[in-house]
N, C-alpha and C. Protein backbone atom coordinates (compact mmCIF):
# COMPACT_ATOMS: atom_id res chain seq x y z
N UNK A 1 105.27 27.04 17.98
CA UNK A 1 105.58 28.18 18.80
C UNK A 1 107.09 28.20 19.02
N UNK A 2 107.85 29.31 18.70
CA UNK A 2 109.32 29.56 18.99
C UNK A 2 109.70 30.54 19.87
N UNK A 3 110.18 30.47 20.74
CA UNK A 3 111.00 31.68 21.47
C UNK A 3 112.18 32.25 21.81
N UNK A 4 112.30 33.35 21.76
CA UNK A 4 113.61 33.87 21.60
C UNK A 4 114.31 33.28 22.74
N UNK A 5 116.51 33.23 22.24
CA UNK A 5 116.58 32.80 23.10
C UNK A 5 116.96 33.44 24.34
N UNK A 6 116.96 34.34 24.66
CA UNK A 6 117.18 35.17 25.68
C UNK A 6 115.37 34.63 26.73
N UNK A 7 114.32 34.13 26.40
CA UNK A 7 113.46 34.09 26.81
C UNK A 7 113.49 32.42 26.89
N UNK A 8 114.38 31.77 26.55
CA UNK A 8 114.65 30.42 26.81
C UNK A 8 115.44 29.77 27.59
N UNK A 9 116.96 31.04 27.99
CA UNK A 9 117.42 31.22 28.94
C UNK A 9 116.89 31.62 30.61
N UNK A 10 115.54 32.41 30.39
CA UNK A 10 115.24 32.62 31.27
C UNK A 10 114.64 31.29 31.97
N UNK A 11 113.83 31.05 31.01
CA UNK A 11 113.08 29.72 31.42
C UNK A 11 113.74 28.73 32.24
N UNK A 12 114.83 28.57 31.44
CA UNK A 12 115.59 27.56 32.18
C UNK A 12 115.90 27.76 33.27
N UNK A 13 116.36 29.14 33.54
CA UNK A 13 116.87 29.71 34.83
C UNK A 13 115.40 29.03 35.75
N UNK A 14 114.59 29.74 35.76
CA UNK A 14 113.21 29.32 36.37
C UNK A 14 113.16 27.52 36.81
N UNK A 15 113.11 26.95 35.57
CA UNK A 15 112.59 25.66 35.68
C UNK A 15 113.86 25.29 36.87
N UNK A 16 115.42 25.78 36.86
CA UNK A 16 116.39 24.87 37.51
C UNK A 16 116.53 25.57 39.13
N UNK A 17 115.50 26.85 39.10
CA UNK A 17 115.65 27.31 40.15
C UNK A 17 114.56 26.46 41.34
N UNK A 18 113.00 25.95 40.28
CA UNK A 18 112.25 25.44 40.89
C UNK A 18 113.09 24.25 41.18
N UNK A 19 113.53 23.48 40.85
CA UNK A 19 114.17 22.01 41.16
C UNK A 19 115.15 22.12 42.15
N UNK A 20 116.05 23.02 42.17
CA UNK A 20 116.74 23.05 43.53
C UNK A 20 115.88 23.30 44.84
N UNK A 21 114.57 24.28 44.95
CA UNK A 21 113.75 24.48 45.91
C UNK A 21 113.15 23.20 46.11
N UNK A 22 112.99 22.04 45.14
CA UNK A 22 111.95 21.08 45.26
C UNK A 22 112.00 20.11 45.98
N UNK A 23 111.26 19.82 47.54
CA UNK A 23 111.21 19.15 48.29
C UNK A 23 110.50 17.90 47.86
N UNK A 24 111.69 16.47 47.77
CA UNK A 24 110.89 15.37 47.76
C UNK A 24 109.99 14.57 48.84
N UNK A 25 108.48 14.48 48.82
CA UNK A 25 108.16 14.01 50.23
C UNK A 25 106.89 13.27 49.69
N UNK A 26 106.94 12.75 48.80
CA UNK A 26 105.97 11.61 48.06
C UNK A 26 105.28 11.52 46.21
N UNK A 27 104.52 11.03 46.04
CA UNK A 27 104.79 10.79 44.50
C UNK A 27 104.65 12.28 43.68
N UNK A 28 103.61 13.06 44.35
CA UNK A 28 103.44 14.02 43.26
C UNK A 28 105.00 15.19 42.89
N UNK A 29 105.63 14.85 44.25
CA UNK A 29 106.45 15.78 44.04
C UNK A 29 107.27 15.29 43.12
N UNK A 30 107.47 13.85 43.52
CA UNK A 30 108.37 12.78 42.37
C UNK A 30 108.18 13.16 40.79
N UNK A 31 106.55 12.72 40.62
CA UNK A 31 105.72 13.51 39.40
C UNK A 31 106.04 15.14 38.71
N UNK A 32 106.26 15.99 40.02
CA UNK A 32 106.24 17.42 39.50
C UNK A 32 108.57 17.11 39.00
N UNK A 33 109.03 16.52 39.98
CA UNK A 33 110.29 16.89 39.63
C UNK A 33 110.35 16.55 38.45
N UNK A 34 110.55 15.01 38.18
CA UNK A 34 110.37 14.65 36.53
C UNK A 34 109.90 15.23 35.55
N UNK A 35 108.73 16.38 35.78
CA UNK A 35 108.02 16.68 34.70
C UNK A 35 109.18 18.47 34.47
N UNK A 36 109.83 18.67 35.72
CA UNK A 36 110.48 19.72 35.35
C UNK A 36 111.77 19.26 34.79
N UNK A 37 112.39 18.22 35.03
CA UNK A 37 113.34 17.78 34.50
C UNK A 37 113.09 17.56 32.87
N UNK A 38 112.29 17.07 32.55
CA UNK A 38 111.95 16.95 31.33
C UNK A 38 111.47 18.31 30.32
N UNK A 39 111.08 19.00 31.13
CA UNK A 39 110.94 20.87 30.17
C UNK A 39 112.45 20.66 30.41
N UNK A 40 113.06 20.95 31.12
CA UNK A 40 114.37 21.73 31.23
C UNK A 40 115.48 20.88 29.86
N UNK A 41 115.32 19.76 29.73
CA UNK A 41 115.73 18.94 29.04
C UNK A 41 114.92 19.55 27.28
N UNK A 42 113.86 19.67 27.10
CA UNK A 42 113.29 20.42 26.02
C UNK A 42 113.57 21.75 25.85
N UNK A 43 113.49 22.50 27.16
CA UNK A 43 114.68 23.78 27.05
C UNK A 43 115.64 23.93 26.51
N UNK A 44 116.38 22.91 26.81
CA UNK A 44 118.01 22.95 26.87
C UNK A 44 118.06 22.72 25.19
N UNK A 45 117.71 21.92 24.88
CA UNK A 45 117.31 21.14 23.22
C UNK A 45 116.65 21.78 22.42
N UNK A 46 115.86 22.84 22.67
CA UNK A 46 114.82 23.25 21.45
C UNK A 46 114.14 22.34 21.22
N UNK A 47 113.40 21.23 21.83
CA UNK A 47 112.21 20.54 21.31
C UNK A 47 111.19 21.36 21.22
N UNK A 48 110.64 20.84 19.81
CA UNK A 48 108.97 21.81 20.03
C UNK A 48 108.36 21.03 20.56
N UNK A 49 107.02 21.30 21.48
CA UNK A 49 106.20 20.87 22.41
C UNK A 49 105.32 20.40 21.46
N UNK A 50 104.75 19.31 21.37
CA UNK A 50 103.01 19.70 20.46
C UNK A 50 102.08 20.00 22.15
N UNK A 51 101.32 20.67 21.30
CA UNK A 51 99.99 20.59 22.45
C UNK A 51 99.11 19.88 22.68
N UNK A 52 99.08 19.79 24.36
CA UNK A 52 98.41 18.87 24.75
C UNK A 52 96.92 18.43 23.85
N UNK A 53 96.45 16.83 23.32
CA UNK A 53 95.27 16.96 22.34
C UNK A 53 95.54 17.20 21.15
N UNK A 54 96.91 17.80 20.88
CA UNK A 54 97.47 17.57 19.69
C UNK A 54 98.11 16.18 19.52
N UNK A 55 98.10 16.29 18.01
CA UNK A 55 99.17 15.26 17.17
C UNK A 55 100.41 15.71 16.56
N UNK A 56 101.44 15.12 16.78
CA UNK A 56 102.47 15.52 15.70
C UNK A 56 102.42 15.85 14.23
N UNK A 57 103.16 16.50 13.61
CA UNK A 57 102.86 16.16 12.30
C UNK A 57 102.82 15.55 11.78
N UNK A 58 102.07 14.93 10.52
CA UNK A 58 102.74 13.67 9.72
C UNK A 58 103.79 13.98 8.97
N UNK A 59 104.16 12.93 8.86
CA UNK A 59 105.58 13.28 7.96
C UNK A 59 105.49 12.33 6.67
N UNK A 60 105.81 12.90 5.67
CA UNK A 60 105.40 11.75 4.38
C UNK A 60 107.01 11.18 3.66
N UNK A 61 107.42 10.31 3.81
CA UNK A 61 108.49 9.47 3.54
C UNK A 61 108.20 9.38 1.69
C-alpha cells in the first residue's frame, strides 16, 4: 500500500498533533505514545507496514 505524499504529510501532522495532546498517566498511555512515535518514525521514512498476520516478503539472495 502507497500513499501520496501530500496524504503522508497529513498523517504526520495528525500522528504529532496526537503526541503533543498525549497525557502520560500509566502504561497504556506509555504503550499508545511509543506506538505513535513509531508510525510517525515510518511516516517520516516511507516504511511499508506489512499487515498485521502478515509476513514479509521473502527475499531470494
Amino acid at each position: 500500500m502507497s500513499f501520496s505524499p501530500r496524504t503522508i504529510e497529513t498523517l504526520v501532522d495528525l500522528v504529532e498533533n496526537k503526541l503533543s495532546y498525549l497525557d502520560i498517566t500509566d502504561r497504556e498511555d506509555r504503550a499508545e505514545m511509543k506506538l505513535l512515535q513509531r508510525a510517525l518514525i515510518e511516516l517520516k521514512n516511507g516504511v511499508r507496514v506489512v499487515p498485521r498476520g502478515g509476513a514479509a516478503p521473502h527475499v531470494h539472495h
